[in-house]
PDB file of N, CA and C in Angstrom:
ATOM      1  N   UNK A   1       0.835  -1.176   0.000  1.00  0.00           N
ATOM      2  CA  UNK A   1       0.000   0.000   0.000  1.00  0.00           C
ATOM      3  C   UNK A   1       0.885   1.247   0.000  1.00  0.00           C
ATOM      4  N   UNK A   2       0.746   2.179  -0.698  1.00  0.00           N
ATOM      5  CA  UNK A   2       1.442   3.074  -0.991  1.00  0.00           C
ATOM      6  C   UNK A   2       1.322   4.400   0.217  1.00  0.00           C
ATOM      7  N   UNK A   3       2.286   5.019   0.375  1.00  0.00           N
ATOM      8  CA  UNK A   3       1.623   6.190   1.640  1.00  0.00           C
ATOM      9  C   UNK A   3       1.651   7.498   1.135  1.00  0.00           C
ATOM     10  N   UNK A   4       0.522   8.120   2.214  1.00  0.00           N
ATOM     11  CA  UNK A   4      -0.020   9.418   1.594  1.00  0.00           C
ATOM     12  C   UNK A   4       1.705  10.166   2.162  1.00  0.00           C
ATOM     13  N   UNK A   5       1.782  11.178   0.990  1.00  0.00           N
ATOM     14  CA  UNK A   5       2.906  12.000   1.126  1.00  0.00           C
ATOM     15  C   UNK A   5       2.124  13.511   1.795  1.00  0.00           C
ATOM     16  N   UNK A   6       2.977  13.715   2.836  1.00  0.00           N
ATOM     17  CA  UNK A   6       1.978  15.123   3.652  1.00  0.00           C
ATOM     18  C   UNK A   6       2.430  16.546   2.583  1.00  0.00           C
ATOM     19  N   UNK A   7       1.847  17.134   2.526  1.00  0.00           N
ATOM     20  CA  UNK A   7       1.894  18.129   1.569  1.00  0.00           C
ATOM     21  C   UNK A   7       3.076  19.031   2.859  1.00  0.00           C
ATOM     22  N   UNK A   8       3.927  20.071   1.782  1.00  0.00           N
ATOM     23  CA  UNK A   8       4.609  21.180   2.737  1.00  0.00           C
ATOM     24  C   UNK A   8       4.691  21.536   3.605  1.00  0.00           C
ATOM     25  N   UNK A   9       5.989  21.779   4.309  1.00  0.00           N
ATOM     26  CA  UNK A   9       5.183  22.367   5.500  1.00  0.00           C
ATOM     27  C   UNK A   9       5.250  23.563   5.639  1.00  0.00           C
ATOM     28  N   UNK A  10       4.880  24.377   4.731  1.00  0.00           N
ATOM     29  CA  UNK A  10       5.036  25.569   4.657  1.00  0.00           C
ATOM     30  C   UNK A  10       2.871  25.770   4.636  1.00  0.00           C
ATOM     31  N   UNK A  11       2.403  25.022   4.190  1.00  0.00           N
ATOM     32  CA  UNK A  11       0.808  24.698   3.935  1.00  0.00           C
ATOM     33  C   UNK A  11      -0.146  24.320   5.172  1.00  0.00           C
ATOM     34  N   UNK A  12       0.765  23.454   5.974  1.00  0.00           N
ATOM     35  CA  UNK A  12       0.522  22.998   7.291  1.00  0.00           C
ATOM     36  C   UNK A  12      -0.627  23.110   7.925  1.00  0.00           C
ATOM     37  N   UNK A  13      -0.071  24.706   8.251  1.00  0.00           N
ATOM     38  CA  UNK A  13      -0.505  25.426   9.015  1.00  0.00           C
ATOM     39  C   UNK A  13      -2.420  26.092   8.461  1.00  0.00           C
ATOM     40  N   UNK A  14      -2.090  26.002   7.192  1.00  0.00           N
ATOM     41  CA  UNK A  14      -3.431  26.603   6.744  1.00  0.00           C
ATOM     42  C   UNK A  14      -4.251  25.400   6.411  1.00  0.00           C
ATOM     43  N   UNK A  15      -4.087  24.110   6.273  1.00  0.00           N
ATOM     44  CA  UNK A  15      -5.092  23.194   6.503  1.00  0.00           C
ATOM     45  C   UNK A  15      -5.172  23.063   7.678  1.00  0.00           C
ATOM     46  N   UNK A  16      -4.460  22.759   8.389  1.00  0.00           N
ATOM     47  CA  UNK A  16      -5.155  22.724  10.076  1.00  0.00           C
ATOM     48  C   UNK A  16      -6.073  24.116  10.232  1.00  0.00           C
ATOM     49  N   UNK A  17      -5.906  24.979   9.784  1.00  0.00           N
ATOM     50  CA  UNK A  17      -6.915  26.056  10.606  1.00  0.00           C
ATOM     51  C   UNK A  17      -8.235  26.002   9.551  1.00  0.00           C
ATOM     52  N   UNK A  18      -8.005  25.037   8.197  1.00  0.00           N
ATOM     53  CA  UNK A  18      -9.330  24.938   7.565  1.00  0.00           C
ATOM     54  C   UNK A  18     -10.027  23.903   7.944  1.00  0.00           C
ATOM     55  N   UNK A  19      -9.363  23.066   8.508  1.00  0.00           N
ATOM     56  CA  UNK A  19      -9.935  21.786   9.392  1.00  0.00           C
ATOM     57  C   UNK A  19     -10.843  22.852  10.787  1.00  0.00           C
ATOM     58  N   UNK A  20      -9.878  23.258  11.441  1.00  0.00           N
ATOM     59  CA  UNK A  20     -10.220  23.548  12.267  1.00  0.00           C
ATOM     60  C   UNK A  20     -11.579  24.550  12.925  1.00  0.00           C
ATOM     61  N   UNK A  21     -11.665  25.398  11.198  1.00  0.00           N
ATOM     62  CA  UNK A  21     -12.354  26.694  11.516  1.00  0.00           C
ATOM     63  C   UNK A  21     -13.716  26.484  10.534  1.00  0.00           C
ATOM     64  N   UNK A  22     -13.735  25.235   9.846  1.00  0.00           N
ATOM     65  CA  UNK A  22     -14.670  25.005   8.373  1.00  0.00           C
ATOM     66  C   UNK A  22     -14.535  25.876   7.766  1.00  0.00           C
ATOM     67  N   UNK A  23     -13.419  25.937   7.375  1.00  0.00           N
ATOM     68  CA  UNK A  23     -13.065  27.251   6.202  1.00  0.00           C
ATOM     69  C   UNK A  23     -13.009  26.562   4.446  1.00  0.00           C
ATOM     70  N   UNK A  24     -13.121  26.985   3.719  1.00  0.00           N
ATOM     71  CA  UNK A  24     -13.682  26.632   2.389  1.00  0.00           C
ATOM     72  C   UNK A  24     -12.189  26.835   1.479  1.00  0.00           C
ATOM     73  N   UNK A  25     -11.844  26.132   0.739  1.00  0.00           N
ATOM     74  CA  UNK A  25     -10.563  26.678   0.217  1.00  0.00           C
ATOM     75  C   UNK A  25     -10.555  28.319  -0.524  1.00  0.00           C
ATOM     76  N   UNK A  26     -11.762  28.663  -1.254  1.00  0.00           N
ATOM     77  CA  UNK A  26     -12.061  30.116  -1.389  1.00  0.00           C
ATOM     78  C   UNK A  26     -11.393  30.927  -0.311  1.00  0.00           C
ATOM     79  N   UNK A  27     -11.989  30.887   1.267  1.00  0.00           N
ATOM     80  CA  UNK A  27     -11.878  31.529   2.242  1.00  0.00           C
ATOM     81  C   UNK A  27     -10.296  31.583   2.978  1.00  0.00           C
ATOM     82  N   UNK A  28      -9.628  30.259   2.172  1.00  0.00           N
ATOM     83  CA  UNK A  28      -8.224  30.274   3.018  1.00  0.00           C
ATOM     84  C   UNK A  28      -7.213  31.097   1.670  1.00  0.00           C
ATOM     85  N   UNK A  29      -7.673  30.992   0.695  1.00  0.00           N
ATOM     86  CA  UNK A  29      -6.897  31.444  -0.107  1.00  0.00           C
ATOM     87  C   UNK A  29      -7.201  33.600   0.172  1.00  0.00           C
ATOM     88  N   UNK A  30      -8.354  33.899   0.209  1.00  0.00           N
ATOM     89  CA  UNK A  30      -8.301  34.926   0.655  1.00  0.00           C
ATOM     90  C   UNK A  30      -7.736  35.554   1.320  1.00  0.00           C
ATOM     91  N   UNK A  31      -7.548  34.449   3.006  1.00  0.00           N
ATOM     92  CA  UNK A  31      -7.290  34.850   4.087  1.00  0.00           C
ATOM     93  C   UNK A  31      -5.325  35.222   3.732  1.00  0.00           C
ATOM     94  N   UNK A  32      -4.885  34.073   2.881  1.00  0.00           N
ATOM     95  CA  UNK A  32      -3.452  33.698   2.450  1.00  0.00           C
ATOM     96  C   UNK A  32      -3.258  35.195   1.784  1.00  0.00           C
ATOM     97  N   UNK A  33      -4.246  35.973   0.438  1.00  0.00           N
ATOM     98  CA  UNK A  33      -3.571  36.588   0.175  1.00  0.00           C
ATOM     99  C   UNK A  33      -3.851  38.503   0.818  1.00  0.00           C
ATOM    100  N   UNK A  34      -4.934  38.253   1.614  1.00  0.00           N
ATOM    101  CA  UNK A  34      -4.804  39.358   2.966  1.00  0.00           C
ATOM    102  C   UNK A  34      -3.456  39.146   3.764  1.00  0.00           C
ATOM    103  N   UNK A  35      -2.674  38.948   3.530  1.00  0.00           N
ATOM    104  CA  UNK A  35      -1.648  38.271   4.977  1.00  0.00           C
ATOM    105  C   UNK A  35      -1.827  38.104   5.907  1.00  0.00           C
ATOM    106  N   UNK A  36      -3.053  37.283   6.665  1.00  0.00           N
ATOM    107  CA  UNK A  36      -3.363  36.552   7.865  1.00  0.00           C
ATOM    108  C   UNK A  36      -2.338  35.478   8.406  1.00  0.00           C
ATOM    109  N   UNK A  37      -2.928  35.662   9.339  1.00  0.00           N
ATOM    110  CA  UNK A  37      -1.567  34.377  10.039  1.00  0.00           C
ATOM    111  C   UNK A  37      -2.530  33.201  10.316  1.00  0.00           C
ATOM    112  N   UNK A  38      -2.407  32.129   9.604  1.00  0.00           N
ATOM    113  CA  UNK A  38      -3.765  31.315  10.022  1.00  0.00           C
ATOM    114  C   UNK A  38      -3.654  30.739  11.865  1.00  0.00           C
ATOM    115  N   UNK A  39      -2.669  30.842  12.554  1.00  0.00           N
ATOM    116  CA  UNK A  39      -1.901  30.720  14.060  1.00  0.00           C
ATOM    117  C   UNK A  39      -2.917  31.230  14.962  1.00  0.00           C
ATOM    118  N   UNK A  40      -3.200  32.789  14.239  1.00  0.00           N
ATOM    119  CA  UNK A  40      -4.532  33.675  14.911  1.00  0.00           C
ATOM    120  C   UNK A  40      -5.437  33.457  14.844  1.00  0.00           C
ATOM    121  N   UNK A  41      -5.946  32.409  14.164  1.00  0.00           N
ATOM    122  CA  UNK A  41      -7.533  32.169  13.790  1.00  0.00           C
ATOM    123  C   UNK A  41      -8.317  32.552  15.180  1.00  0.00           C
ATOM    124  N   UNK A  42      -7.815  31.282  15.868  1.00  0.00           N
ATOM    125  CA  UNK A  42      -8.732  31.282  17.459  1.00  0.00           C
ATOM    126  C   UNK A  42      -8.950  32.607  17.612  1.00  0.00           C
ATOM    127  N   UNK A  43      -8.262  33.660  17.860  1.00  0.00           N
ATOM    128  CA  UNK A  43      -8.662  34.728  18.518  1.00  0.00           C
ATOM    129  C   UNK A  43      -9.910  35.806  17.715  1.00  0.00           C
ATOM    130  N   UNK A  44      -9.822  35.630  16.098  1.00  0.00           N
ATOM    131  CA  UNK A  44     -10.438  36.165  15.576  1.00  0.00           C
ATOM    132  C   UNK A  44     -12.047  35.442  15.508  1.00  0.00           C
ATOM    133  N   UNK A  45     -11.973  34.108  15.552  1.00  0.00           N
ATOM    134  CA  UNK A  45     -13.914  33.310  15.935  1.00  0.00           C
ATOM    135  C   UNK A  45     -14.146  32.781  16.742  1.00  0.00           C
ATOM    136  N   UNK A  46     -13.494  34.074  17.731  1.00  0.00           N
ATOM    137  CA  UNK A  46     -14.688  33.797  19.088  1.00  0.00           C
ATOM    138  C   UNK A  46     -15.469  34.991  19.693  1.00  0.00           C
ATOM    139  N   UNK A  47     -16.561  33.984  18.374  1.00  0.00           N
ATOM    140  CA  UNK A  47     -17.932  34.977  18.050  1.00  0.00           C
ATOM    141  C   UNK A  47     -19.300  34.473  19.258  1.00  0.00           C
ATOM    142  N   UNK A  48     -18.851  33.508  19.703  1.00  0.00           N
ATOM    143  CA  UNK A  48     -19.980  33.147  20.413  1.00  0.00           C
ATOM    144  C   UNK A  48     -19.973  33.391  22.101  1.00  0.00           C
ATOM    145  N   UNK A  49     -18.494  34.073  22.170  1.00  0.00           N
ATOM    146  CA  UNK A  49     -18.243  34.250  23.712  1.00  0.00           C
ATOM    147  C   UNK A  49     -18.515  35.863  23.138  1.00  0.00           C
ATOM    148  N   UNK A  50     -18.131  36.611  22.108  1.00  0.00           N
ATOM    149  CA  UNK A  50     -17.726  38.159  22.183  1.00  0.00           C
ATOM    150  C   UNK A  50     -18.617  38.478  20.811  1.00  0.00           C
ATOM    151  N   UNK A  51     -20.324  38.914  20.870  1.00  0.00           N
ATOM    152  CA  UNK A  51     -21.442  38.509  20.149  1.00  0.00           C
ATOM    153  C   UNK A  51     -21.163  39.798  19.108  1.00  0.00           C
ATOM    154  N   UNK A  52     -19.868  40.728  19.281  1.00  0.00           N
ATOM    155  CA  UNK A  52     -19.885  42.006  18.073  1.00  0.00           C
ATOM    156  C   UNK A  52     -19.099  41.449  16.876  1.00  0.00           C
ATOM    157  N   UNK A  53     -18.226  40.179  17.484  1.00  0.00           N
ATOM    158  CA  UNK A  53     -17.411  39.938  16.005  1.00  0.00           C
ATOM    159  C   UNK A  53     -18.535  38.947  15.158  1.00  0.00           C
ATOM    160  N   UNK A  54     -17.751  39.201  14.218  1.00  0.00           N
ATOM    161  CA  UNK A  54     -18.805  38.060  12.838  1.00  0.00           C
ATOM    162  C   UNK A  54     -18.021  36.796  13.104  1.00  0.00           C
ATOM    163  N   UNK A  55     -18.833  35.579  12.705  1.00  0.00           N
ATOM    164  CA  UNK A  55     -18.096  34.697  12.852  1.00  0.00           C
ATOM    165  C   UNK A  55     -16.760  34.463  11.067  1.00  0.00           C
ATOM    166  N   UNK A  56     -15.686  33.995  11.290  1.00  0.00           N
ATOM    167  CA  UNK A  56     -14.215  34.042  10.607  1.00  0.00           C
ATOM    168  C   UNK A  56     -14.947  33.925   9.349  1.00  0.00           C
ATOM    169  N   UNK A  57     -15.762  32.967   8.960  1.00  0.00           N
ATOM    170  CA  UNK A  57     -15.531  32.977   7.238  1.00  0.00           C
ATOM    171  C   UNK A  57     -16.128  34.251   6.998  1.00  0.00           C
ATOM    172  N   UNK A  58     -16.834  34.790   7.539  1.00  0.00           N
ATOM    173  CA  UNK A  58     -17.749  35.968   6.880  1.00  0.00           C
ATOM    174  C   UNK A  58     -16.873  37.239   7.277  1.00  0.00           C
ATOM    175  N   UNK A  59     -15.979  36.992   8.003  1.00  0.00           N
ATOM    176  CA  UNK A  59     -14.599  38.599   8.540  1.00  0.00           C
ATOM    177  C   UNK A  59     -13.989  38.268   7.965  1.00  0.00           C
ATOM    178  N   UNK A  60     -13.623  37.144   6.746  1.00  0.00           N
ATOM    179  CA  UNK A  60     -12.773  37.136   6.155  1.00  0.00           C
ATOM    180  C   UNK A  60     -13.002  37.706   4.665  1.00  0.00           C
ATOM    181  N   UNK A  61     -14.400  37.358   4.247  1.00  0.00           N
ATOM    182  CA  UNK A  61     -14.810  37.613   3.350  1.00  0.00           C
ATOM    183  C   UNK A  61     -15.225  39.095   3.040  1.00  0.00           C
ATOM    184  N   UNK A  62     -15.531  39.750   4.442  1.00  0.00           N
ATOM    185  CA  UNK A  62     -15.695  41.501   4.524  1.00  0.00           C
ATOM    186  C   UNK A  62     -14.517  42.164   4.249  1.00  0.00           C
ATOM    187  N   UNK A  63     -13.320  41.306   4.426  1.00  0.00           N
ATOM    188  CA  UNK A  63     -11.842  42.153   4.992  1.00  0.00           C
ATOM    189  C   UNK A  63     -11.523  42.178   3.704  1.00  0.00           C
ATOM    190  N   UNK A  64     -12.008  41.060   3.074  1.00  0.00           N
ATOM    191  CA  UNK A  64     -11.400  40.844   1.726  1.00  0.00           C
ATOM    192  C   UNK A  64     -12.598  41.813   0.394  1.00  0.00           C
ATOM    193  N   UNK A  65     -12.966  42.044   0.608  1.00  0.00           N
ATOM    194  CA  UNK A  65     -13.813  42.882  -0.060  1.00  0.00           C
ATOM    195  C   UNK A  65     -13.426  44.405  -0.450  1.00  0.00           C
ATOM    196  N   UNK A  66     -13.332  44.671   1.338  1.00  0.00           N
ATOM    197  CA  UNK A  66     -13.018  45.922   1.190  1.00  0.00           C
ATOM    198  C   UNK A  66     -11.319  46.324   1.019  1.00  0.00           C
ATOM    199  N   UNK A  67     -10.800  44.573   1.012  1.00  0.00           N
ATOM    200  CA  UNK A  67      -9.347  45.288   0.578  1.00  0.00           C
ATOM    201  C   UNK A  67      -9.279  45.087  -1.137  1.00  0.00           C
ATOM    202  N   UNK A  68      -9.571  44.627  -1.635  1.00  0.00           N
ATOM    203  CA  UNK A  68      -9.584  43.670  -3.032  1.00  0.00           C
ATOM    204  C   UNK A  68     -11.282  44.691  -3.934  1.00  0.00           C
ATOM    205  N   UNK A  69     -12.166  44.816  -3.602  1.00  0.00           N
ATOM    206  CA  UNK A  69     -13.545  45.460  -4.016  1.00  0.00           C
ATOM    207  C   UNK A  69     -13.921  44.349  -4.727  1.00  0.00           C
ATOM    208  N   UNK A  70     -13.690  42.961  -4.101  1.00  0.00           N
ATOM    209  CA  UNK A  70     -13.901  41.600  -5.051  1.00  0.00           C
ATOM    210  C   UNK A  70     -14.483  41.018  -4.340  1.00  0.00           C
ATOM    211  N   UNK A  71     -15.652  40.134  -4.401  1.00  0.00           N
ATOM    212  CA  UNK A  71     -15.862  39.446  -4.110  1.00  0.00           C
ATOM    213  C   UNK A  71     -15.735  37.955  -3.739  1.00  0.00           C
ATOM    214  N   UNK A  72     -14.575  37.426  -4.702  1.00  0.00           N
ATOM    215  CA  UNK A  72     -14.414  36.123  -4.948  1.00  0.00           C
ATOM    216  C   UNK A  72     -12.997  36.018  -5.210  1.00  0.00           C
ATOM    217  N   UNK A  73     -11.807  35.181  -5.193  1.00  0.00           N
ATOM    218  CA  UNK A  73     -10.804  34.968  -5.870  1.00  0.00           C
ATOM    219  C   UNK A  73     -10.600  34.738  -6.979  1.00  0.00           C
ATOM    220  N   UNK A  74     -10.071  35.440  -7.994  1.00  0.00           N
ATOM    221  CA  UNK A  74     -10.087  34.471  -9.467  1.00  0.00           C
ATOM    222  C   UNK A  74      -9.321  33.394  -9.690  1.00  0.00           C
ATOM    223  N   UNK A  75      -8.394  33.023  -8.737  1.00  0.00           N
ATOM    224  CA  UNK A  75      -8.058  31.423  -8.994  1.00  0.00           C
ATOM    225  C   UNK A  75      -8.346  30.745  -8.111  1.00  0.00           C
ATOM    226  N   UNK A  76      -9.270  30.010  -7.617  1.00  0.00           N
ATOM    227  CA  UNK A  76      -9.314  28.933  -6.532  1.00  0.00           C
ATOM    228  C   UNK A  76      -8.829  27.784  -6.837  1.00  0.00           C
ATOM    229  N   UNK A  77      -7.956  27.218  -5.807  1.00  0.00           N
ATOM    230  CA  UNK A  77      -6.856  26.030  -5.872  1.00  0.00           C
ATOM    231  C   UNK A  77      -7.327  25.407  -4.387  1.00  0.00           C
ATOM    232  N   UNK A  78      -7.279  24.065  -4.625  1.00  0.00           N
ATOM    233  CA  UNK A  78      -7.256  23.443  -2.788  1.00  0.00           C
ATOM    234  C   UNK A  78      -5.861  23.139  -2.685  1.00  0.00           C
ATOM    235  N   UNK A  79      -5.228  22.704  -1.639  1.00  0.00           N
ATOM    236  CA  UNK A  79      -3.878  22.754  -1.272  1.00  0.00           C
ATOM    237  C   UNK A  79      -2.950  21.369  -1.876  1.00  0.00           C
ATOM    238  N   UNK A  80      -4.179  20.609  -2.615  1.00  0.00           N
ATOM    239  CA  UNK A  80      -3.375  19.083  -2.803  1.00  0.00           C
ATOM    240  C   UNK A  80      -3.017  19.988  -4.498  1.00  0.00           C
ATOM    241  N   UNK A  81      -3.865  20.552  -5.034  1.00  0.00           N
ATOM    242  CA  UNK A  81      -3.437  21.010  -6.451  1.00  0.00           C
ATOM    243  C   UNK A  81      -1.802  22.573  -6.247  1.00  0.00           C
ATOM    244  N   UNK A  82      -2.412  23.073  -5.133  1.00  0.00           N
ATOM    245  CA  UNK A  82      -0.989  23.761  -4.853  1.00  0.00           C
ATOM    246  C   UNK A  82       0.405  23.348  -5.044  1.00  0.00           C
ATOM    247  N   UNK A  83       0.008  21.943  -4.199  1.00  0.00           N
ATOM    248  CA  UNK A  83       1.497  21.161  -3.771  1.00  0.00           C
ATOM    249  C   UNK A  83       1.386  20.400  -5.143  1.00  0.00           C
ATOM    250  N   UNK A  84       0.994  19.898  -6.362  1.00  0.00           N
ATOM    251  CA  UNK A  84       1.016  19.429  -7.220  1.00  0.00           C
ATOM    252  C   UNK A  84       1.689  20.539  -7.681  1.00  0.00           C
ATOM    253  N   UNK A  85       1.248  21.565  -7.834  1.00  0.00           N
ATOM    254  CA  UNK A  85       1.639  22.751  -9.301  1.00  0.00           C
ATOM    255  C   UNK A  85       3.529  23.239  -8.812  1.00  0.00           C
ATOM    256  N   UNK A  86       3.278  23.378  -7.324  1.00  0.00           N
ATOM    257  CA  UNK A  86       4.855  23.544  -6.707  1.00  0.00           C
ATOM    258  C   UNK A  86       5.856  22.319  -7.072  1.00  0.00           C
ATOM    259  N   UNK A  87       5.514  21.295  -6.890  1.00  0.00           N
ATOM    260  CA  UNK A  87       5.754  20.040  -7.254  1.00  0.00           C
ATOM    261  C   UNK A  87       6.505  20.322  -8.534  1.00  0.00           C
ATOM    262  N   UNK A  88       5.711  20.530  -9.578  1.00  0.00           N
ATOM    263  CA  UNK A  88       5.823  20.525 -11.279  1.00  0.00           C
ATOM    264  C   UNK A  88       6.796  21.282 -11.414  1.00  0.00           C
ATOM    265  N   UNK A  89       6.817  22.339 -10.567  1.00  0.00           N
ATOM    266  CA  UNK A  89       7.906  23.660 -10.780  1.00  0.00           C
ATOM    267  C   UNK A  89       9.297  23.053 -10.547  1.00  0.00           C
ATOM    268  N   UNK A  90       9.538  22.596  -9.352  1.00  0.00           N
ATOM    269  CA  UNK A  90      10.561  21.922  -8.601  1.00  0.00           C
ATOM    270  C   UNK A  90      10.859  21.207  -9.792  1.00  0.00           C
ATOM    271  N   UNK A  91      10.410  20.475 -10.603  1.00  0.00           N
ATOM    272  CA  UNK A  91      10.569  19.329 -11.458  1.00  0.00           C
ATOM    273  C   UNK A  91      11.107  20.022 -12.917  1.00  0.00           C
ATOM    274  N   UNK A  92      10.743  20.565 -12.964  1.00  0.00           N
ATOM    275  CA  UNK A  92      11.124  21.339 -14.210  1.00  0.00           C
ATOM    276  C   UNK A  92      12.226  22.199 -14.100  1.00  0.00           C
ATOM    277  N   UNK A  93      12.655  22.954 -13.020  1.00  0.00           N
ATOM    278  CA  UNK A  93      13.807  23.880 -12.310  1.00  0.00           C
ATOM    279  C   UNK A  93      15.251  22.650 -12.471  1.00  0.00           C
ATOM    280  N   UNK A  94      14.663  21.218 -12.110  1.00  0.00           N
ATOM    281  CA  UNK A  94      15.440  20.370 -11.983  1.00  0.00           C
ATOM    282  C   UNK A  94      15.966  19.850 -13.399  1.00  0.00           C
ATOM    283  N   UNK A  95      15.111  19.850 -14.173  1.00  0.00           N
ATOM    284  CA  UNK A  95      15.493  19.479 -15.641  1.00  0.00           C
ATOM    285  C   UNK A  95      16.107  20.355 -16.417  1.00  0.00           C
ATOM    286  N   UNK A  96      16.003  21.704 -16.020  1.00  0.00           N
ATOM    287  CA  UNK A  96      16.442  22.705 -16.762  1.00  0.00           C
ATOM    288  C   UNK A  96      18.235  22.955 -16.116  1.00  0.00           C
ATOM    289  N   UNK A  97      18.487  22.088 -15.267  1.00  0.00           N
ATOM    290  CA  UNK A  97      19.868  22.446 -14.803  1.00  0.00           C
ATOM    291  C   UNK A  97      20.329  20.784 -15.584  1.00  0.00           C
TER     292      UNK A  97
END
């Protein structure tokens, strides 16, 4: 049986907080190119102890609005096609030497 190879660990960190927070790959790629620290999540959705914040996907999606006037990302990628496309690069950098 063959084993799953863990993606980067530079990525890590932002699937655990999409595990963690039900964040949508849309919403992490946003958050990625706002420069969030996905580390901070906790402090930013806790909406149900402190009832003025929004809960994270929807402060992410406001923050990103009004920084971007976009609604949406124009490339959505999930993190296994990331580490594929980084992958390809690496591979090709390698052939070209």
């Amino acid at each position: 049986m063959a084993k799953k190879k863990k993606p980067s660990s530079k990525y890590q960190p932002w699937i655990d907080a999409q595990r963690r927070f039900s964040l949508s790959d849309e919403q992490i790629l946003m958050a990625r190119e706002l420069g969030m620290n996905p580390k901070k999540f906790g402090s930013l959705a806790n909406y149900k102890q402190e009832p003025w914040k929004s809960p994270l996907p929807e402060f992410i999606e406001e923050l990103y609005f009004k920084h971007f006037k976009k609604t949406k990302t124009e490339n959505i990628r999930s993190f296994s096609q990331m580490v594929k496309d980084e992958k390809q690069k690496t591979d090709v950098k390698l052939k070209e030497r």
